[in-house]
Protein backbone atom coordinates (compact mmCIF):
# COMPACT_ATOMS: atom_id res chain seq x y z
CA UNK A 1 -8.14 -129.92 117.16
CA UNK A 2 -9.84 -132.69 118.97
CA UNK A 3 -7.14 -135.40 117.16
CA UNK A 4 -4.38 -133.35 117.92
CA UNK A 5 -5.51 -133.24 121.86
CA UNK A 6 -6.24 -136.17 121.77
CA UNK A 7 -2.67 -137.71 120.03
CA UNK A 8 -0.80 -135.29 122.57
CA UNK A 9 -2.49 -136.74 125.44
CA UNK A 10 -2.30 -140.34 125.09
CA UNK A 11 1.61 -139.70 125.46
CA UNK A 12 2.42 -141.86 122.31
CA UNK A 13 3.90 -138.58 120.57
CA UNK A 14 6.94 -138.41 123.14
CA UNK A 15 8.00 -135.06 124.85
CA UNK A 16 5.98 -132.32 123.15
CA UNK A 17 6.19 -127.90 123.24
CA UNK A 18 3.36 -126.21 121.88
CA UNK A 19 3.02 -122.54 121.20
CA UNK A 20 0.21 -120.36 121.45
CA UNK A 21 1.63 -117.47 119.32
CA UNK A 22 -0.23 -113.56 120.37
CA UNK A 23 -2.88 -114.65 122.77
CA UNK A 24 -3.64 -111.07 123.33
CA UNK A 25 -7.37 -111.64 124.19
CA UNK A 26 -7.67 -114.78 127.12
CA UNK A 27 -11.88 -114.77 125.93
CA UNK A 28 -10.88 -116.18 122.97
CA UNK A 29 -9.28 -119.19 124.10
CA UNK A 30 -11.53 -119.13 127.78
CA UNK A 31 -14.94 -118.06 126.60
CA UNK A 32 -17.76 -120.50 124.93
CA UNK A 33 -17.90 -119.32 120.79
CA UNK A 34 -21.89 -119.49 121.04
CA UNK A 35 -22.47 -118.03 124.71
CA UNK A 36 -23.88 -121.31 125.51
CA UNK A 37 -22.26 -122.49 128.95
CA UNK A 38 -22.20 -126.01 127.83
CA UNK A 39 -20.96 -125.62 124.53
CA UNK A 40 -16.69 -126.52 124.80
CA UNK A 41 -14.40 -123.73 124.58
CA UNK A 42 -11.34 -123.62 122.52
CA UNK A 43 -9.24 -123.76 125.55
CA UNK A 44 -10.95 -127.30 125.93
CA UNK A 45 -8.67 -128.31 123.23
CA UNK A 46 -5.39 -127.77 124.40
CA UNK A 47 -3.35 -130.94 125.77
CA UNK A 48 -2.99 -131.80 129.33
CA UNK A 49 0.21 -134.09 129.36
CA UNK A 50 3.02 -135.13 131.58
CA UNK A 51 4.88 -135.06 128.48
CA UNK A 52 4.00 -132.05 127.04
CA UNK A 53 4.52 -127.84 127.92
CA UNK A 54 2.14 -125.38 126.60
CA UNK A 55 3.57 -121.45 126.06
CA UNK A 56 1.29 -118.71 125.86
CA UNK A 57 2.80 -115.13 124.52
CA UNK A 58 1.34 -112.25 124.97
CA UNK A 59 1.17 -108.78 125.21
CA UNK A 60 -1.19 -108.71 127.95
CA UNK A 61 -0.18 -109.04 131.51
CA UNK A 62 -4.23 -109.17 132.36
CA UNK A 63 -4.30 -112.38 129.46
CA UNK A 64 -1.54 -114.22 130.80
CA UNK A 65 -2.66 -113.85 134.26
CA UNK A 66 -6.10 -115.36 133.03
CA UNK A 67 -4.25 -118.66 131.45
CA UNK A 68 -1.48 -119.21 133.49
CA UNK A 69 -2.60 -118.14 137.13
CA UNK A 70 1.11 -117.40 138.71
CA UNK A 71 2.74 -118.67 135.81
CA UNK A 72 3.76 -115.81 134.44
CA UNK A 73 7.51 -115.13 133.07
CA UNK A 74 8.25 -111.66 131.98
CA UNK A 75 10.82 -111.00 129.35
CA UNK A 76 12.91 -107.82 130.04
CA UNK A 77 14.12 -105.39 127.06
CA UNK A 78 16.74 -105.37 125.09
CA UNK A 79 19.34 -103.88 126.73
CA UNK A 80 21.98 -101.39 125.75
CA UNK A 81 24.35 -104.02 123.27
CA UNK A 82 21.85 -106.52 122.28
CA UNK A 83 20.24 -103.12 120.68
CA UNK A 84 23.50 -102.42 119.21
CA UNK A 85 24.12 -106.19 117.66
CA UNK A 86 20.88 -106.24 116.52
CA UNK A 87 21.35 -103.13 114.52
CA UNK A 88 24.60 -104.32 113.56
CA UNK A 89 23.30 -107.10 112.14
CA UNK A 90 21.12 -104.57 110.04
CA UNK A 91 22.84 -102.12 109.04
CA UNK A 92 24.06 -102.54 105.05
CA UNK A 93 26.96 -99.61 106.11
CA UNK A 94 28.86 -100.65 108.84
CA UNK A 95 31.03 -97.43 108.74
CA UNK A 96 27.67 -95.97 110.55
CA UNK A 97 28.12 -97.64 113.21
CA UNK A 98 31.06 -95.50 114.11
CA UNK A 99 28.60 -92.73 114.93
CA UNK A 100 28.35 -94.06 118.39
CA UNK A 101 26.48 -91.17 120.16
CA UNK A 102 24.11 -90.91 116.98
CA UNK A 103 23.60 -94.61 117.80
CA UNK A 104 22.65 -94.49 121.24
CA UNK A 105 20.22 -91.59 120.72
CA UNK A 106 18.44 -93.58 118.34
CA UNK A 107 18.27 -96.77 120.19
CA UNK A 108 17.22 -94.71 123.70
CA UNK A 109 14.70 -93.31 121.13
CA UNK A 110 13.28 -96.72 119.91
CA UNK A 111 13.18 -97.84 123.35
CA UNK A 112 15.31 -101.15 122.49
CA UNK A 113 12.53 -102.44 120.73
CA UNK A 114 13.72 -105.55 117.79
CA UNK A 115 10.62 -104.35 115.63
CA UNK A 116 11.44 -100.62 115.69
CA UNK A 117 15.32 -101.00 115.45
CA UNK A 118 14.66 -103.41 112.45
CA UNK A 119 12.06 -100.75 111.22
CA UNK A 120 14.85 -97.97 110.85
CA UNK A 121 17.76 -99.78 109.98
CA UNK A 122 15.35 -100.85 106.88
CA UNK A 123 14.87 -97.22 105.74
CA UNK A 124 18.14 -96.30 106.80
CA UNK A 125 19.48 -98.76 104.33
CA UNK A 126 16.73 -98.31 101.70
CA UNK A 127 17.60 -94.54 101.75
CA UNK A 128 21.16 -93.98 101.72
CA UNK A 129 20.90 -91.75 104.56
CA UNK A 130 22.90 -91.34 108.08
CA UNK A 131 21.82 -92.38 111.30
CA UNK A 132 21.85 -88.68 112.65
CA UNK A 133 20.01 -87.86 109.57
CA UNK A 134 17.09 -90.48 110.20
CA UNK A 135 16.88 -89.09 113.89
CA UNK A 136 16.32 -85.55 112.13
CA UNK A 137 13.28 -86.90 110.78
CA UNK A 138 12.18 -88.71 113.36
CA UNK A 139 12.02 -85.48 115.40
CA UNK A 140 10.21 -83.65 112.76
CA UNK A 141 6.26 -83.72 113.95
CA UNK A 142 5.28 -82.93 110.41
CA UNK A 143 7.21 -86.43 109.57
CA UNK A 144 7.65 -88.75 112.26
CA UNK A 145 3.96 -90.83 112.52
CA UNK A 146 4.79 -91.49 108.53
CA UNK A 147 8.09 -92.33 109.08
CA UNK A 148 6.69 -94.78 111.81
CA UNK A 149 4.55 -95.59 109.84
CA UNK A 150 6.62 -96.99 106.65
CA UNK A 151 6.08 -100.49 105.43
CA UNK A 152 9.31 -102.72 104.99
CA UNK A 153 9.92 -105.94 103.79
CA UNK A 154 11.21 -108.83 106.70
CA UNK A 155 11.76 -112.08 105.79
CA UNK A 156 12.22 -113.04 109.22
CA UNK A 157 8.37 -112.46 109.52
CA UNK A 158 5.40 -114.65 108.25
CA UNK A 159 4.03 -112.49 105.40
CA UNK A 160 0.19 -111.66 106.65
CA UNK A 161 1.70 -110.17 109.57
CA UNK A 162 2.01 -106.36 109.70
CA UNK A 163 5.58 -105.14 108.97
CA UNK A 164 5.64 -101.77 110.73
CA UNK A 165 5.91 -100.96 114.62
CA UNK A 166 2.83 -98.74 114.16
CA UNK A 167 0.36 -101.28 112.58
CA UNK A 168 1.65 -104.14 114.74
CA UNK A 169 0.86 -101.91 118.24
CA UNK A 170 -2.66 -101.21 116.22
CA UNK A 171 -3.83 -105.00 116.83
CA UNK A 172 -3.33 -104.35 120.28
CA UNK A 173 -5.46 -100.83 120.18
CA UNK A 174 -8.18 -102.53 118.56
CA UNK A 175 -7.68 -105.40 121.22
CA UNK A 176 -8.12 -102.74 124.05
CA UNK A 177 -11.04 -101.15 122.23
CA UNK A 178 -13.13 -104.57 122.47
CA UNK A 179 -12.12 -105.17 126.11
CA UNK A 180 -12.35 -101.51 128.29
CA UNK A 181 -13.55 -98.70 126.13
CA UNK A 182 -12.63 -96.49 129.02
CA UNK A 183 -8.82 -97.64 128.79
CA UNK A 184 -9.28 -97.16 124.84
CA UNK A 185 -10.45 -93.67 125.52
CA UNK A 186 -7.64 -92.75 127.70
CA UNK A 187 -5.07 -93.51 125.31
CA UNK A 188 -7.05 -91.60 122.46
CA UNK A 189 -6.69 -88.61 125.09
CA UNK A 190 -3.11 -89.26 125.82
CA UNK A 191 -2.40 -89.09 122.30
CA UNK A 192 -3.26 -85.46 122.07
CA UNK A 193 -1.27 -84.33 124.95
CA UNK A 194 1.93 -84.05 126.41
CA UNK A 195 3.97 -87.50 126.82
CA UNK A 196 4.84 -86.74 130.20
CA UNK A 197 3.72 -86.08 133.30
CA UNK A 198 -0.13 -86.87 132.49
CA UNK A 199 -2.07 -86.09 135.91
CA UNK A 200 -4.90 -88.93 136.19
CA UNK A 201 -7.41 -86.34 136.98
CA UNK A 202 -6.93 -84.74 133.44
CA UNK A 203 -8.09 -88.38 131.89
CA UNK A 204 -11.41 -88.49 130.97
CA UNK A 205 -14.43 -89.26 133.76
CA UNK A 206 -15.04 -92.52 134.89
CA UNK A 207 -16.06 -94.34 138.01
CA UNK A 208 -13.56 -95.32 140.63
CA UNK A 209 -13.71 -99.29 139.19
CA UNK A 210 -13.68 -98.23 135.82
CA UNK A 211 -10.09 -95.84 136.13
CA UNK A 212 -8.65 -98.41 138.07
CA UNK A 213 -9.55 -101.23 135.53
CA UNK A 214 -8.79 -98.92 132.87
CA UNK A 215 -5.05 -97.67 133.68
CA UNK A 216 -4.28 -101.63 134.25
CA UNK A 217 -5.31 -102.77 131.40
CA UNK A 218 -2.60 -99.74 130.11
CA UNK A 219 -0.10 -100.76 132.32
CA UNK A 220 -0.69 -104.49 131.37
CA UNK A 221 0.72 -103.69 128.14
CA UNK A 222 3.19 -101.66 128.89
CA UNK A 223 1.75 -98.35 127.40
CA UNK A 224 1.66 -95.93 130.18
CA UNK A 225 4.06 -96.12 133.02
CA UNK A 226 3.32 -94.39 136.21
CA UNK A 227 5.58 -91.95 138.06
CA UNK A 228 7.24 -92.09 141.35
CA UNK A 229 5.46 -90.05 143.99
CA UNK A 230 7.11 -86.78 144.43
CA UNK A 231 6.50 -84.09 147.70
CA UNK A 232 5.23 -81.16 145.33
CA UNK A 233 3.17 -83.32 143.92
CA UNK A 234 -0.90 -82.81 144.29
CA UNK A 235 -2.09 -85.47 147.66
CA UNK A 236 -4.25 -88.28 146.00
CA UNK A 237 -3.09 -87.44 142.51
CA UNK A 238 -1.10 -89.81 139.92
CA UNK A 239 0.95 -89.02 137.19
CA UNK A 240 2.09 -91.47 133.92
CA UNK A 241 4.03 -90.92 130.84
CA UNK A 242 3.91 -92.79 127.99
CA UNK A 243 6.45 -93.43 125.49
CA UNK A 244 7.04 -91.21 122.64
CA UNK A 245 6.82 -94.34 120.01
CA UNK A 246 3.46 -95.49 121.65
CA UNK A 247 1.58 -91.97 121.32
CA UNK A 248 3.25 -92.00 117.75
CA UNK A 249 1.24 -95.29 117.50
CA UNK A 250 -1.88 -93.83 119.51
CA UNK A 251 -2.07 -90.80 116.66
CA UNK A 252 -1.84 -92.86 113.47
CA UNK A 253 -4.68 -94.58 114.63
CA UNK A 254 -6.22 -92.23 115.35
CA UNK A 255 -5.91 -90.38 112.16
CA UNK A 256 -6.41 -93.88 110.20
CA UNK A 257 -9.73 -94.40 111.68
CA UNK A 258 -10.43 -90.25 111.34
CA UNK A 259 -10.74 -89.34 114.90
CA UNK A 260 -8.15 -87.24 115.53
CA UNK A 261 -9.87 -83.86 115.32
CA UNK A 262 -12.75 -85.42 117.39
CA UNK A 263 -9.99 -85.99 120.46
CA UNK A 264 -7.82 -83.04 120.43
CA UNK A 265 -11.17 -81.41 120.37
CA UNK A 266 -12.16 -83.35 123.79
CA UNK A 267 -9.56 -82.93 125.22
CA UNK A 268 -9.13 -79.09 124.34
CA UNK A 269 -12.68 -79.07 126.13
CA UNK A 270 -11.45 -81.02 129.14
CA UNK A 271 -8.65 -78.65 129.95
CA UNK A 272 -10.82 -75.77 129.99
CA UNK A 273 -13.45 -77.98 132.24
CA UNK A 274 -10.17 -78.08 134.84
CA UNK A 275 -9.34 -74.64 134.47
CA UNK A 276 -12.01 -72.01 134.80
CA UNK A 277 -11.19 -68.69 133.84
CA UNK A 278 -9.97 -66.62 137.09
CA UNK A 279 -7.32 -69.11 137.80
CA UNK A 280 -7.37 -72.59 140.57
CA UNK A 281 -7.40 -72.34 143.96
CA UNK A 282 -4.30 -74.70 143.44
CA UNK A 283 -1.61 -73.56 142.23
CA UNK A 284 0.08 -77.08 141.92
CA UNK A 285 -3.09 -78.59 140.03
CA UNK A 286 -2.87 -76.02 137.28
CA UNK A 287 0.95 -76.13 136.48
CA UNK A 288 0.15 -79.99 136.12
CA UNK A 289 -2.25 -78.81 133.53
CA UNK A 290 -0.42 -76.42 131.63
CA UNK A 291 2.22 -78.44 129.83
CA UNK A 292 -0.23 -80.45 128.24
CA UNK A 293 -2.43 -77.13 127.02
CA UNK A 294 0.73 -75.56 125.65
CA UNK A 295 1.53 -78.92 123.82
CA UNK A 296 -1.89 -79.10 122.20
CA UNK A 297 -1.83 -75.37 120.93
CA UNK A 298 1.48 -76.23 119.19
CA UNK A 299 -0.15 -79.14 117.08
CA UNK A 300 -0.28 -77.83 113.88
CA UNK A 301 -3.50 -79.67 112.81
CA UNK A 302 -5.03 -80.25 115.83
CA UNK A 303 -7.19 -76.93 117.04
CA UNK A 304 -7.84 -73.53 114.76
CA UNK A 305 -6.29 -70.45 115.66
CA UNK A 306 -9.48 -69.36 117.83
CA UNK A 307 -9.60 -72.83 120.03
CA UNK A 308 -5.63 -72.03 120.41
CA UNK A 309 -6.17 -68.64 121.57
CA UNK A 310 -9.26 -69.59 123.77
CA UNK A 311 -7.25 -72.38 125.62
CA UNK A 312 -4.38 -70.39 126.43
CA UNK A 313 -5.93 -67.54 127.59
CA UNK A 314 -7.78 -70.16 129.91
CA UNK A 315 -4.47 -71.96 131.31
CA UNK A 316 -2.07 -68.77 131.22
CA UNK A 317 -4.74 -66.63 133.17
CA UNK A 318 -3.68 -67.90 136.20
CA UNK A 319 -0.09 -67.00 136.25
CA UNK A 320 -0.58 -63.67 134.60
CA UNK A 321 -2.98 -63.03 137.75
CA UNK A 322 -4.71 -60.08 135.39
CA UNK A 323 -7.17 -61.02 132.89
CA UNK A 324 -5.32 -61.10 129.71
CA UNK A 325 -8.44 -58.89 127.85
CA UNK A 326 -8.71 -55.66 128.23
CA UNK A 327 -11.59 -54.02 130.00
CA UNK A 328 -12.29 -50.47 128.50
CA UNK A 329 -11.95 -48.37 131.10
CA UNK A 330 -8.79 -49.76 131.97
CA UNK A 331 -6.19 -46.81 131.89
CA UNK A 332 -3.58 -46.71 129.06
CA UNK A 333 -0.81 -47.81 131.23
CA UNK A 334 -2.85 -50.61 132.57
CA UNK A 335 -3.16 -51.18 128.88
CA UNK A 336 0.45 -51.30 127.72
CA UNK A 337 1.00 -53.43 131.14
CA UNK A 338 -0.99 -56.25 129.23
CA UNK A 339 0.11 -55.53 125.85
CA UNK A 340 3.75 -56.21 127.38
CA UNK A 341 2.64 -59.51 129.14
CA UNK A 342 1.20 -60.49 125.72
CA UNK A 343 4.67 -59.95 124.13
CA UNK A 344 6.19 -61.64 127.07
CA UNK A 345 4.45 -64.40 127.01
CA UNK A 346 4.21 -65.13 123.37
CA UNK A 347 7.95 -64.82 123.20
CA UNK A 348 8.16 -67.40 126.17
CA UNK A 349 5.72 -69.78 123.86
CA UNK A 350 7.89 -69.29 120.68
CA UNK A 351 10.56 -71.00 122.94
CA UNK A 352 8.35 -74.09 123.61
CA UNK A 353 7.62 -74.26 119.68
CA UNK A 354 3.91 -72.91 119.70
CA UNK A 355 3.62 -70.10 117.93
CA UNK A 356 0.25 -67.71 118.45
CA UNK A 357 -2.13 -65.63 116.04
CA UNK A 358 -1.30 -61.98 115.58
CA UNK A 359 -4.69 -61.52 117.23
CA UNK A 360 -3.25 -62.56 120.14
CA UNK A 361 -0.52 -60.91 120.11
């Protein structure tokens, strides 16, 4: 390092651009290796020239802050028909292509991203199948972290690097896990919830420093996005959504490193901390609540039947403003009042896709 430094200095080499390819974590390049303050740091090595430009990538917005100060450029998304070429590019049958609204549904559900598009244009083509019939499967929750999750072959890439959307977001999980285990815990969290319209106070507990470090170091990748501020909502409250793709990601690492159960278990537990039984004295704070418990009871492998019934009874007690149990001496048309709610409501669940224990019923 210290020969190319010094070779790229001394301005003998002519005009020079180098590259510093997925500097995701600044420490690396900023900190000393041994912790020893005099020891030279890898960032030491780079080349300060006249002649020369040095380009950092990254998918950190706190990293590129760290080595470039101001200098920070940006690069928007794909838009609408750079998408579209790039899949057409991909795509072995053309004739798909003529699918248009198939087409833009998929693309609006890859969020323009070159690695996903490439991603499913590769088992598109490897399968013989239709675009509307790869967005089937990519709506199917029983199939759509595997299908993310598929391996392909791309020349275009070096060959150690990871060749699926889902492994290549991974490095950056495990970046965030070394750097703010509080912004590695909210997006284990998120993971198990709904998508959208995630109130901050349902995140887990941190101190003020913490949650604000935590949801930028989120942001600074581009995981969560936060909401504009509406008049309903809840005074001093936040909400973000994150991308359907990303909590894909967040859940197959999750179930690769086998904590899944362990989260949608906290954060079954954290919605009833939020929601004692007897309702909130906030109307506004519960419905923000309630989206996200009737998303985790419709996760197939995510709570038993008894956690499912326990949290809904928690978050629905509220609007049924009666206790959903019986009491004994309750008279029988008190009791077929509640036994009609119960239908009512479970009907109004099977709508939303969850579907409740006969118990409960």
């Amino acid at each position: 390092m210290q020969l190319v430094k010094s070779k790229l200095d001394s301005g003998s080499s002519g005009d020079w651009l180098m590259i510093v390819d997925n500097a995701d974590d600044a420490s690396v390049l900023l900190s000393e290796s041994d912790g020893n303050p005099k020891s030279r740091r890898l960032s030491d090595y780079l080349p300060r020239s006249n002649r020369g430009k040095i380009i950092f990538t990254t998918r950190s917005r706190k990293a590129a802050e760290n080595l470039t100060h101001s200098n920070v450029i940006k690069l928007n998304d794909m838009d609408g028909a750079e998408a579209r070429q790039l899949m057409a590019q991909r795509l072995s049958e053309k004739a798909l292509l003529e699918d248009e609204a198939a087409v833009d549904e998929l693309l609006g559900l890859l969020m323009y991203l070159p690695l996903a598009i490439v991603q499913a244009t590769a088992f598109i083509n490897n399968n013989g199948i239709s675009i509307a019939d790869y967005i089937s499967l990519f709506r199917e929750p029983s199939t759509e972290v595997r299908l993310f999750s598929k391996h392909f072959e791309d020349p275009s890439r070096y060959r150690e690097m990871e060749s699926t959307i889902a492994k290549t977001w991974h490095i950056s999980f495990n970046q965030i896990l070394k750097q703010d285990r509080l912004a590695a815990d909210y997006l284990s969290f998120i993971a198990c919830i709904d998508r959208v319209n995630i109130p901050q106070s349902l995140l887990p507990l941190g101190d003020s420093l913490q949650q604000v470090e935590a949801i930028g170091t989120l942001k600074g990748y581009a995981f969560i996005t936060e909401r504009k501020r509406v008049p309903q909502q809840p005074k001093g409250e936040k909400f973000f959504d994150i991308h359907r793709l990303v909590q894909m990601a967040s859940m197959s690492w999750l179930q690769e490193h086998g904590e899944w159960t362990t989260w949608t278990s906290k954060a079954a537990v954290r919605l009833e901390e939020l929601v004692p039984y007897g309702g909130h004295e906030r109307k506004e704070a519960w419905t923000a609540y309630l989206s996200h418990a009737v998303h985790m009871a419709g996760l197939d492998d995510a709570l038993d039947e008894t956690a499912k019934t326990s949290l809904l009874d928690r978050m629905l007690a509220p609007q049924e403003q009666d206790r959903l149990t019986v009491p004994p001496e309750m008279p029988r048309s008190g009791v077929s009042r509640q036994m009609g709610k119960r239908s009512r409501l479970s009907r109004g669940l099977a709508k939303m896709g969850v579907r409740l224990s006969k118990g409960y019923k």
